[in-house]
C-alpha atoms as a PDB file:
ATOM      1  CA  UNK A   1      90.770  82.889 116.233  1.00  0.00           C
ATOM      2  CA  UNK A   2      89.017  81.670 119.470  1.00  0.00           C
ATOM      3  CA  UNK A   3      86.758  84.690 119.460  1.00  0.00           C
ATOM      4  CA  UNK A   4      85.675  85.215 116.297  1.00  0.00           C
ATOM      5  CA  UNK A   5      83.855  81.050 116.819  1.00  0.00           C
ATOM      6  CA  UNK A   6      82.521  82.662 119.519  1.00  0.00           C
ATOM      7  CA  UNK A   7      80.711  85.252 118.554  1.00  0.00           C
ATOM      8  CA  UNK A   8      80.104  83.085 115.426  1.00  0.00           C
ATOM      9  CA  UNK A   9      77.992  80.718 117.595  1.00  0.00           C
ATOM     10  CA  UNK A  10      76.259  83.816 118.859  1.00  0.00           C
ATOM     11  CA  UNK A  11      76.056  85.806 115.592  1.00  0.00           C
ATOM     12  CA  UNK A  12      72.243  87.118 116.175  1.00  0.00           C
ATOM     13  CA  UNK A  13      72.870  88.095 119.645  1.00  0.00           C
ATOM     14  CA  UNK A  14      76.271  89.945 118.796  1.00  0.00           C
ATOM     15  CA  UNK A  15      73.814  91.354 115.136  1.00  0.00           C
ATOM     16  CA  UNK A  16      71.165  92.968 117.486  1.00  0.00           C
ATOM     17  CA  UNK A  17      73.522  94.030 120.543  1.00  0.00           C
ATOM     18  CA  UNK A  18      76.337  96.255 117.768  1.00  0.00           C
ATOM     19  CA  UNK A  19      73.436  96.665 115.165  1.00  0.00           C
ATOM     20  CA  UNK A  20      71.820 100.190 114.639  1.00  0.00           C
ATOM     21  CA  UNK A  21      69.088  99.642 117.506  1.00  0.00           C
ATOM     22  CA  UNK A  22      71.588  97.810 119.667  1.00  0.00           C
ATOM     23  CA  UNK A  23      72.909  99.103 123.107  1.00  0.00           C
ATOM     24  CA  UNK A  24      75.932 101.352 122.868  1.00  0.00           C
ATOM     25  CA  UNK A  25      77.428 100.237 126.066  1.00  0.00           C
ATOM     26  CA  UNK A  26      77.347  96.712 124.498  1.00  0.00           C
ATOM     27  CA  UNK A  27      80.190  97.975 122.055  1.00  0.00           C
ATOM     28  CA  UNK A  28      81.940  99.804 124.773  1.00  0.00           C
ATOM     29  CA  UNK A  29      81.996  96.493 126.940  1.00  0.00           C
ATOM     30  CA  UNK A  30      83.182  94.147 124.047  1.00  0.00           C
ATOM     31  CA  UNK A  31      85.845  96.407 123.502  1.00  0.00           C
ATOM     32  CA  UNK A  32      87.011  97.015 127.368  1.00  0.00           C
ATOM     33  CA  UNK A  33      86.538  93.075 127.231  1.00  0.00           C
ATOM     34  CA  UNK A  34      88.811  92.348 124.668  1.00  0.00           C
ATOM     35  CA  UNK A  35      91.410  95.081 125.720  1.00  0.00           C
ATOM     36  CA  UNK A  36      91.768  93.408 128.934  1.00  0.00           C
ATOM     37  CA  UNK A  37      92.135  89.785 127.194  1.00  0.00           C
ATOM     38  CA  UNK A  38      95.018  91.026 124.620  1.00  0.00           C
ATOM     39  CA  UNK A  39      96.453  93.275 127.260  1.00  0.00           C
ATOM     40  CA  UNK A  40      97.311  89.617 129.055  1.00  0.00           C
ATOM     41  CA  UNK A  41      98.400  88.305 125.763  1.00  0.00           C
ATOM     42  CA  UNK A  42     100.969  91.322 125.156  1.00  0.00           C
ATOM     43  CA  UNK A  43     101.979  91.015 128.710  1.00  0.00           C
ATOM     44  CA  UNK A  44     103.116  87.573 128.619  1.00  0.00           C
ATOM     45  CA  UNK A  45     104.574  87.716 125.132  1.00  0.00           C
ATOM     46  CA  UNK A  46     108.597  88.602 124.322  1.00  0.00           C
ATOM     47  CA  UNK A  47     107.823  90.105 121.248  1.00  0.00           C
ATOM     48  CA  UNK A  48     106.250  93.482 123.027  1.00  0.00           C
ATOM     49  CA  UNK A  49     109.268  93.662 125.377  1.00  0.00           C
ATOM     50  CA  UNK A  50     110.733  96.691 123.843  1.00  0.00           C
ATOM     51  CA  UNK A  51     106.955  98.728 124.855  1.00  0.00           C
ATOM     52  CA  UNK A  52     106.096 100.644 127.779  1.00  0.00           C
ATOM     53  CA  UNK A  53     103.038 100.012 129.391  1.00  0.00           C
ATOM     54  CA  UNK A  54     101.388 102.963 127.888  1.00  0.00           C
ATOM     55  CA  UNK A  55     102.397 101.700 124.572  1.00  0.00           C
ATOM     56  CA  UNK A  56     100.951  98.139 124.821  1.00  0.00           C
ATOM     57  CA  UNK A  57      97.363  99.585 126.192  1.00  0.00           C
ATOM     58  CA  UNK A  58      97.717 101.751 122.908  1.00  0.00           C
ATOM     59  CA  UNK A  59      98.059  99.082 120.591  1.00  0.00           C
ATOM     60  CA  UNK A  60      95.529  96.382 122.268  1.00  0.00           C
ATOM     61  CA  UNK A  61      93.112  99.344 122.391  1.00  0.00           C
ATOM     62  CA  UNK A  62      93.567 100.147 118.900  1.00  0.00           C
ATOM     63  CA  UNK A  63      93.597  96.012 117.751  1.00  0.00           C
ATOM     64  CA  UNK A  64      90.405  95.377 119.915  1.00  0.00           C
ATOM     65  CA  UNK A  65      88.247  98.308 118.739  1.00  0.00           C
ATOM     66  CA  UNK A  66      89.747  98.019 115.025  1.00  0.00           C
ATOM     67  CA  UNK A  67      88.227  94.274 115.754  1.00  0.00           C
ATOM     68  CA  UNK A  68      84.705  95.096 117.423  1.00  0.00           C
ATOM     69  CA  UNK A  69      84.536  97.525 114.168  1.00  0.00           C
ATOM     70  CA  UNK A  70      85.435  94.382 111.897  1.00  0.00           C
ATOM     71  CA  UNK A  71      83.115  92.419 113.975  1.00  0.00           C
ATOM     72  CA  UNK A  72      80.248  94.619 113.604  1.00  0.00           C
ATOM     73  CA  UNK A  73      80.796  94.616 110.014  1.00  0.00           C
ATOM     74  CA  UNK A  74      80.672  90.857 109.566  1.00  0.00           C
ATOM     75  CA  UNK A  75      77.387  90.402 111.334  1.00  0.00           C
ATOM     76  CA  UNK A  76      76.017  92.435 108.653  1.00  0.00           C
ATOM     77  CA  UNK A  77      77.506  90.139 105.634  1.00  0.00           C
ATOM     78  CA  UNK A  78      76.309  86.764 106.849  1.00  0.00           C
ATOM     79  CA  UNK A  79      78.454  85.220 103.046  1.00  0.00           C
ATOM     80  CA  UNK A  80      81.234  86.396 105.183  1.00  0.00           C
ATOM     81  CA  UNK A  81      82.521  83.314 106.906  1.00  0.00           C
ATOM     82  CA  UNK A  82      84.487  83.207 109.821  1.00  0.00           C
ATOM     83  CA  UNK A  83      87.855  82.014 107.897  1.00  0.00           C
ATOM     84  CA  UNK A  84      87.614  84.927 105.315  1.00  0.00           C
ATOM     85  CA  UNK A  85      87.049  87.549 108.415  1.00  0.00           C
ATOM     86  CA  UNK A  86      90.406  85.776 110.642  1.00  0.00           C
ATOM     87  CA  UNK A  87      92.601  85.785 107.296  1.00  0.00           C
ATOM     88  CA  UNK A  88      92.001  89.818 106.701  1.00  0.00           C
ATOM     89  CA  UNK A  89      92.368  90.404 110.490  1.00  0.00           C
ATOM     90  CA  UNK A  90      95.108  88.645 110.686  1.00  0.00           C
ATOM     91  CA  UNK A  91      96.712  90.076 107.414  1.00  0.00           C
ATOM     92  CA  UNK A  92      96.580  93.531 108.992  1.00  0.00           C
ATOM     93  CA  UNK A  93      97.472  92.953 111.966  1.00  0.00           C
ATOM     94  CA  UNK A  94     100.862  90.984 110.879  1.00  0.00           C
ATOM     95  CA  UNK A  95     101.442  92.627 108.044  1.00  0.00           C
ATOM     96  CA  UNK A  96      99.871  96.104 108.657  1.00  0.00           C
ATOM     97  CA  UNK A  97      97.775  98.326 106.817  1.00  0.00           C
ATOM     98  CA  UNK A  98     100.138  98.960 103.638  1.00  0.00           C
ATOM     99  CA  UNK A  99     100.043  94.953 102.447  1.00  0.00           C
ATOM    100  CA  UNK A 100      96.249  95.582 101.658  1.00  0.00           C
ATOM    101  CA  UNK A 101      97.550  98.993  99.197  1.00  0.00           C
ATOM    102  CA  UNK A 102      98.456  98.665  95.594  1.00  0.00           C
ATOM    103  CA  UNK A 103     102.109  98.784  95.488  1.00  0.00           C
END
């Protein structure tokens, strides 16, 4: 995932700007930022045909503040690499929420 190399390569920045003392409209930006990104993604994909437009802002808000939140989390577990934080993203988001339960 394209993003997640980037903020990689800028992992102290992204630490002290969504950290505790960071700046709250930081996380607000990063999210709006990414919205608008997947929003383009959704728009130009097939497989979100059968969703209004209200329904795809729904979901690319939900899947780019569920990712800021994963984000923010990673910066503070530097073992975490960047292939372990894609594979769990990428797990729930393709597989949602109930392939990470005990069945």
């Amino acid at each position: 995932m394209k993003i997640l190399k980037l903020v990689y390569e800028n992992k102290k920045v992204i630490s002290l700007l969504l950290g505790d003392c960071g700046d709250p409209r930081f996380h607000e930006r990063f999210i709006t930022y990414l919205a608008q990104k997947g929003l383009k993604v959704i728009e130009n994909s097939s497989e979100f045909n059968d969703l209004d437009q209200r329904q795809k802002e729904l979901l690319i808000q939900y899947i780019s503040s569920a990712l800021v939140g994963l984000i923010a989390y990673w910066v503070k577990h530097p073992e975490m690499t960047v292939e372990e934080l894609h594979s769990f993203f990428e797990k729930l988001f393709l597989n949602g929420i109930t392939s990470l339960t005990a069945k």
